[in-house]
Protein backbone atom coordinates (compact mmCIF):
# COMPACT_ATOMS: atom_id res chain seq x y z
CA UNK A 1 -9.61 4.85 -23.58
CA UNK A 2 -9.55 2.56 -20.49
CA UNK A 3 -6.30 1.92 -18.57
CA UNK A 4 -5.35 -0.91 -16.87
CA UNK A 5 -3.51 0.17 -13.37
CA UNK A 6 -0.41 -1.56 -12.10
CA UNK A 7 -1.76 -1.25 -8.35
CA UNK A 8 -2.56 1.81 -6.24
CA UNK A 9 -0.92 2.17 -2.84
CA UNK A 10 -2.25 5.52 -0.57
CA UNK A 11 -0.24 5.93 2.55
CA UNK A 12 -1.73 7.09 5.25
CA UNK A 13 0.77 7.70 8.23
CA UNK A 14 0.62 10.94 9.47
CA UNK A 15 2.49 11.91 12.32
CA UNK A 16 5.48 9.49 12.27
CA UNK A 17 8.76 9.90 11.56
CA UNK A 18 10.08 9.13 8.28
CA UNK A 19 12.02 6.02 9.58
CA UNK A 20 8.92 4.85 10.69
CA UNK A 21 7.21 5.48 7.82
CA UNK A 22 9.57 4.03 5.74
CA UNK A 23 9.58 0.38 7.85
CA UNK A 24 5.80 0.28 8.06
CA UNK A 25 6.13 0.72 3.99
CA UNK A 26 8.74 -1.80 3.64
CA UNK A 27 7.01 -3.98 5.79
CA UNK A 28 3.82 -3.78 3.58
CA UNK A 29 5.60 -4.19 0.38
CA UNK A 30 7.80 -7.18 1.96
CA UNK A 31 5.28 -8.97 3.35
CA UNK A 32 2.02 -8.19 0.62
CA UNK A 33 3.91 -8.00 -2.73
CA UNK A 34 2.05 -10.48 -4.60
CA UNK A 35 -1.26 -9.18 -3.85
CA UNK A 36 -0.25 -5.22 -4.66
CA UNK A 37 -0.59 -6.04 -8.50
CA UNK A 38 -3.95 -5.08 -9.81
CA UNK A 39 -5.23 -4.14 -6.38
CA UNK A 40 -6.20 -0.54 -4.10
CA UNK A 41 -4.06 -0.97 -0.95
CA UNK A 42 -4.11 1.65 2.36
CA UNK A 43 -1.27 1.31 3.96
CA UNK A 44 -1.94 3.16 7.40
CA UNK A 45 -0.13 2.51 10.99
CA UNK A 46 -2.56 -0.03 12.58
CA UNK A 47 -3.90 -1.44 9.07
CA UNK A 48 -3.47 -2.44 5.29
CA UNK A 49 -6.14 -2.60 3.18
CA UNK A 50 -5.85 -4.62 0.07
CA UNK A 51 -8.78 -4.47 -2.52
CA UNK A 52 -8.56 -5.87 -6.20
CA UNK A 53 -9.55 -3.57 -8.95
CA UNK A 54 -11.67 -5.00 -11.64
């Protein structure tokens, strides 16, 4: 049986502190929510990657 994913979201921020972690993630969410539906997204500390599934 096939499923059909909400979005997938890997974080990649190693070495920060959780508060920075957190605002980077926020940030990403806040600022990218309509695309995170249906799509792979990398959130790392210089970058986010958005790619649709199909």
């Amino acid at each position: 049986m096939r499923r059909i994913a909400a979005g997938v979201v890997l974080i990649r921020l190693f070495g920060l502190s959780s508060n920075d972690r957190a605002e980077i993630i926020a940030n990403a969410i806040n600022e990218h929510t309509n695309e995170l539906l249906g799509a792979f997204t990398v959130i790392s500390s210089k970058s986010i990657r958005i790619r649709k599934i199909t």
